[in-house]
Protein backbone atom coordinates (compact mmCIF):
# COMPACT_ATOMS: atom_id res chain seq x y z
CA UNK A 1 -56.07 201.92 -134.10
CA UNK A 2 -55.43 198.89 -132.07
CA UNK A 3 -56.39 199.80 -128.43
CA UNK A 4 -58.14 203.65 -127.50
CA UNK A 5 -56.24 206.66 -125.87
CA UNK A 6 -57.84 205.50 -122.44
CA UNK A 7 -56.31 202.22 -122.57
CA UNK A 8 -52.97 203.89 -123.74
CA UNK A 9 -53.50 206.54 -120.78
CA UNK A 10 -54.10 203.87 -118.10
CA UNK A 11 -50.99 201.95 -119.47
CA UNK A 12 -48.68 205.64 -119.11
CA UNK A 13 -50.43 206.64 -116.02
CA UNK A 14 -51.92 210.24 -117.54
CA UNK A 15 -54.82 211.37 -116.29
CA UNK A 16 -55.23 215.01 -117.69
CA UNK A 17 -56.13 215.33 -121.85
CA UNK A 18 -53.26 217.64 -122.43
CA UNK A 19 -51.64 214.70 -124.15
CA UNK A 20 -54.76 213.15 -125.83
CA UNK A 21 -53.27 214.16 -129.35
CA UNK A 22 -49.71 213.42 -129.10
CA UNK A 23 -50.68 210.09 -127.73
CA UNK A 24 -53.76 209.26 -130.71
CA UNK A 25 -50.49 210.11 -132.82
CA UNK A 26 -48.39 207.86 -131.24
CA UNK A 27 -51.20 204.83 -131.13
CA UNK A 28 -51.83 205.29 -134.77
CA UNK A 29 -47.83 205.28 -135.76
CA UNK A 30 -47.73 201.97 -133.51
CA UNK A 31 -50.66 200.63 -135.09
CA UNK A 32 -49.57 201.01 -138.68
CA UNK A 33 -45.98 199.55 -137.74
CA UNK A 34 -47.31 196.68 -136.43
CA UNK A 35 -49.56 195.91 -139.37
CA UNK A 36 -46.09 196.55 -141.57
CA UNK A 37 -44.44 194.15 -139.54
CA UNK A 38 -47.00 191.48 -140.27
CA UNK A 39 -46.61 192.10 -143.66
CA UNK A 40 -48.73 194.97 -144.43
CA UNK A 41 -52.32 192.84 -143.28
CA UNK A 42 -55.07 195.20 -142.23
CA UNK A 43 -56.15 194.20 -139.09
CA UNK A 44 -59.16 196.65 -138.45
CA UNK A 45 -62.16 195.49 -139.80
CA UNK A 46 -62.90 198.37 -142.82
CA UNK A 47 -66.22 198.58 -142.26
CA UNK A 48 -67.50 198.09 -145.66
CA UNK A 49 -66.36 195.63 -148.61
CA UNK A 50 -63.05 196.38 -150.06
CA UNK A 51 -62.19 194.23 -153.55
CA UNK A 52 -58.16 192.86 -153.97
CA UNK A 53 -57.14 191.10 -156.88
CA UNK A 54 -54.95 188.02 -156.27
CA UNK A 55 -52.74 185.90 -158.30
CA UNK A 56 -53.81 182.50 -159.62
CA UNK A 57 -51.87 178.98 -159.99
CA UNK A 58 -51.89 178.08 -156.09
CA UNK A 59 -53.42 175.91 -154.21
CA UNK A 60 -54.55 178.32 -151.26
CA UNK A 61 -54.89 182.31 -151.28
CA UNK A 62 -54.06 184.02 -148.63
CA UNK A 63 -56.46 186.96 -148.80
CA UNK A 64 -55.03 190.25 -146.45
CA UNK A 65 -57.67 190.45 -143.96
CA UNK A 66 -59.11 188.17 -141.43
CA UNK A 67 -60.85 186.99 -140.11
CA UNK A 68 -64.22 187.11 -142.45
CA UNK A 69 -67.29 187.73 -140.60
CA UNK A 70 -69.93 185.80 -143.30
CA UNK A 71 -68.45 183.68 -145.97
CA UNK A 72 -72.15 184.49 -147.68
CA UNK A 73 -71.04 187.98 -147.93
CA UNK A 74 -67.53 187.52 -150.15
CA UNK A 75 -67.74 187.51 -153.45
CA UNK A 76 -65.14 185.27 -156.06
CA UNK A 77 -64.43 185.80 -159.54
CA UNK A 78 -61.82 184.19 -161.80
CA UNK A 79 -61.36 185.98 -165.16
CA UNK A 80 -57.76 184.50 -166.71
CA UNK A 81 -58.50 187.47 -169.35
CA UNK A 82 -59.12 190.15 -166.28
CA UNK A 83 -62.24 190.68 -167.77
CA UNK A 84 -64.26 189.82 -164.17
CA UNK A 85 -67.55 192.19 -165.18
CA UNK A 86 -68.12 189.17 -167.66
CA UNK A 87 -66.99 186.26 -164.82
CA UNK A 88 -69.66 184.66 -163.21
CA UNK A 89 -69.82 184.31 -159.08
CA UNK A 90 -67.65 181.45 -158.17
CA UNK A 91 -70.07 179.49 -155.18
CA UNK A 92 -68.75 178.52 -151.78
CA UNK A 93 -68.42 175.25 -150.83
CA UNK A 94 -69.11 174.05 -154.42
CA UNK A 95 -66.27 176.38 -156.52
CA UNK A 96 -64.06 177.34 -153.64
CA UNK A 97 -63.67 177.01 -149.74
CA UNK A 98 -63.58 179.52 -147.37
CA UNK A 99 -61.25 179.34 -144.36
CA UNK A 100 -63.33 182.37 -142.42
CA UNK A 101 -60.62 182.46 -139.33
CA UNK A 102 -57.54 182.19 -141.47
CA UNK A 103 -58.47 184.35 -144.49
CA UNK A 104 -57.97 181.40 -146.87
CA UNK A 105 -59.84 180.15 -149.86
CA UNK A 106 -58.88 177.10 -151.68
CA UNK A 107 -60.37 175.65 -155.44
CA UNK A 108 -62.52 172.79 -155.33
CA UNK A 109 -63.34 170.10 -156.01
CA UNK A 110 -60.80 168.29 -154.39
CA UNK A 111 -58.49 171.56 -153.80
CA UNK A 112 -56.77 171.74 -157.14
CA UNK A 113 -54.83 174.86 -158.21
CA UNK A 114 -56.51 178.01 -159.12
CA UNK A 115 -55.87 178.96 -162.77
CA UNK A 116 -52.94 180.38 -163.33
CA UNK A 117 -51.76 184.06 -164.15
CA UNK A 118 -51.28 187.48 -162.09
CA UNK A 119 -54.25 188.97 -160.60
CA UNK A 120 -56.86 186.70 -162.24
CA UNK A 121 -58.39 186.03 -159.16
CA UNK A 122 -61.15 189.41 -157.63
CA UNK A 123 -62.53 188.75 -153.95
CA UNK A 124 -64.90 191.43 -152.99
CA UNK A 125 -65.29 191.13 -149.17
CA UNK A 126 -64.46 192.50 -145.71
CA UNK A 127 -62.23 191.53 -143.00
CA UNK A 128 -60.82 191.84 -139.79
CA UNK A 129 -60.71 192.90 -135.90
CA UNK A 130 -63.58 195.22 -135.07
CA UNK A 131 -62.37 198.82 -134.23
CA UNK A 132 -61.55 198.94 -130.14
CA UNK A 133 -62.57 202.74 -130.92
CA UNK A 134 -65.85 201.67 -132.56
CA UNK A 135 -69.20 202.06 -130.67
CA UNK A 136 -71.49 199.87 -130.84
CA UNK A 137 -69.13 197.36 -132.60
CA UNK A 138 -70.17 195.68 -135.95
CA UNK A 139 -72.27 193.12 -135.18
CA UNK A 140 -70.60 189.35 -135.95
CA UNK A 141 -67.43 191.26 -136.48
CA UNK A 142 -64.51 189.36 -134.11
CA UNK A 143 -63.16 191.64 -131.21
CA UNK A 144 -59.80 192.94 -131.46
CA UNK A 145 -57.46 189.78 -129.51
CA UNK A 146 -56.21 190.94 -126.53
CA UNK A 147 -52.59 190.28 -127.08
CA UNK A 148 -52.99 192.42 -130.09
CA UNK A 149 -54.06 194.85 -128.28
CA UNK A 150 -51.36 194.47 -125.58
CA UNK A 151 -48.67 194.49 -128.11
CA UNK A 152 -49.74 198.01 -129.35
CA UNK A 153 -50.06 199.26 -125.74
CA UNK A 154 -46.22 197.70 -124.79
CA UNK A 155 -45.20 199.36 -128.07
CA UNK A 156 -46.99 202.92 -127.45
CA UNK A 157 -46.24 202.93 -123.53
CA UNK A 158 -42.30 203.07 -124.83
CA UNK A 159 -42.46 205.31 -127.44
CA UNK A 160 -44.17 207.82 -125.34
CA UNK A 161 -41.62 206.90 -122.25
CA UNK A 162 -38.65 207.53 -125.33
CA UNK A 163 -40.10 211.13 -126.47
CA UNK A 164 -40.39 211.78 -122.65
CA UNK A 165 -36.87 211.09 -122.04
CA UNK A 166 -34.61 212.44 -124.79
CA UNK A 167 -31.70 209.87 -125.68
CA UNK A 168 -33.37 207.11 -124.86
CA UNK A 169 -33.43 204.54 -126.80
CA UNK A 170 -35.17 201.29 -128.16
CA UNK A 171 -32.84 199.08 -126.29
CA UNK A 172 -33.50 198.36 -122.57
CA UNK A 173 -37.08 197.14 -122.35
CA UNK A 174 -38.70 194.03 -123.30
CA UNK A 175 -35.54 192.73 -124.95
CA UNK A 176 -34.37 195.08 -127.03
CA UNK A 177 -35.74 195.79 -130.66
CA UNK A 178 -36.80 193.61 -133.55
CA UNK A 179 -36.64 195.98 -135.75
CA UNK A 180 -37.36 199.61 -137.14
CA UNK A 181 -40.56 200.08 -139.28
CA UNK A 182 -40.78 203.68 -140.16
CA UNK A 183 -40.51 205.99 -137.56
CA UNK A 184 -40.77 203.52 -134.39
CA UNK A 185 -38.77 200.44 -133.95
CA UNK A 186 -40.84 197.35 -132.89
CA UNK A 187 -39.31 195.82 -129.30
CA UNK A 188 -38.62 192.59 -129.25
CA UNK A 189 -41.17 191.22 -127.05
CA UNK A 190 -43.70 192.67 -128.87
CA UNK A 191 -42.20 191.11 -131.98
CA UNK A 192 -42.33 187.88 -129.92
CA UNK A 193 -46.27 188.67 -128.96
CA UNK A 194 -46.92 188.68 -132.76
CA UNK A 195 -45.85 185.62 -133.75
CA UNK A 196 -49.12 183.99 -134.45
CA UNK A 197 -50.56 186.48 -136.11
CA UNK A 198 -47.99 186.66 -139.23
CA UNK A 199 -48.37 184.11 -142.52
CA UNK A 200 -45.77 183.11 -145.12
């Protein structure tokens, strides 16, 4: 989730832990909407290495989660037949770069295209925001921003105020809504608060 139930509970002003699971429910629906509405990017760092197959003929590749701790630690393999258990490592700074705070790897030398053709591209790595429910916190993982984190509180503060007050609505607070992403519908200023986080 993107902020703890204390935050959420200092935001709504409860003090008592007869709510704690409606509002963990209510942080984790936030937290997944707003990781739709930047276009399905994990923002929680998993923990362990996840591997994603990408699509080749590019210049750059986005990869879904950043930023990367330890550029040592991903792995890259081309295999234009998909057959990666027989593709050799690809070696940064000499086959690829590494954009660690973007998420970003680009074909060298002199950044030419990858090779072309769907999902010929495996990255074995792990990415992201370290868990604001974690304790102790991965160490070299990047802490959670805080207007990240603010964003999910806004978000959560409302949809607790709107299942507190039936018939309200989504309209009426921070500029209306942006839009609906499954069951909650993103206001606009927290749309607004999200802007540099989202990629083409």
């Amino acid at each position: 989730m993107l902020a703890t139930v204390a935050q959420l509970k200092d935001a709504v002003g409860v003090t008592s832990t007869e709510h704690d699971t409606e509002l963990t429910r209510i942080l984790g629906d936030v937290s997944s909407a707003i990781e739709q509405h930047l276009g399905n990017r994990p923002l929680i760092h998993p923990g362990t290495d996840v591997t994603e197959d990408y699509d080749g003929g590019l210049f750059d590749v986005q990869l879904r989660r950043w930023p990367i701790p330890d550029a040592q630690a991903v792995t890259v393999k081309v295999a234009v037949d998909r057959d990666f258990a027989s593709a050799t490592d690809l070696v940064v700074d000499e086959d690829y770069y590494l954009d660690r705070a973007m998420g970003v790897i680009s074909r060298l030398p002199d950044r030419t295209c990858w090779e072309s053709g769907r999902g010929v591209i495996r990255v074995t790595y792990a990415g992201g925001y370290a868990d604001p429910n974690a304790d102790p916190t991965p160490a070299g993982v990047a802490t959670l921003p805080g207007h990240i984190r603010q964003a999910a509180l806004l978000q959560a503060a409302h949809e607790w105020d709107r299942k507190r007050k039936p018939g309200a609505s989504s309209e009426g607070m921070a500029g209306g809504s942006v839009g609906w992403v499954g069951q909650v519908a993103l206001l606009k200023g927290v749309g607004e608060m999200l802007v540099t986080e989202k990629r083409c």
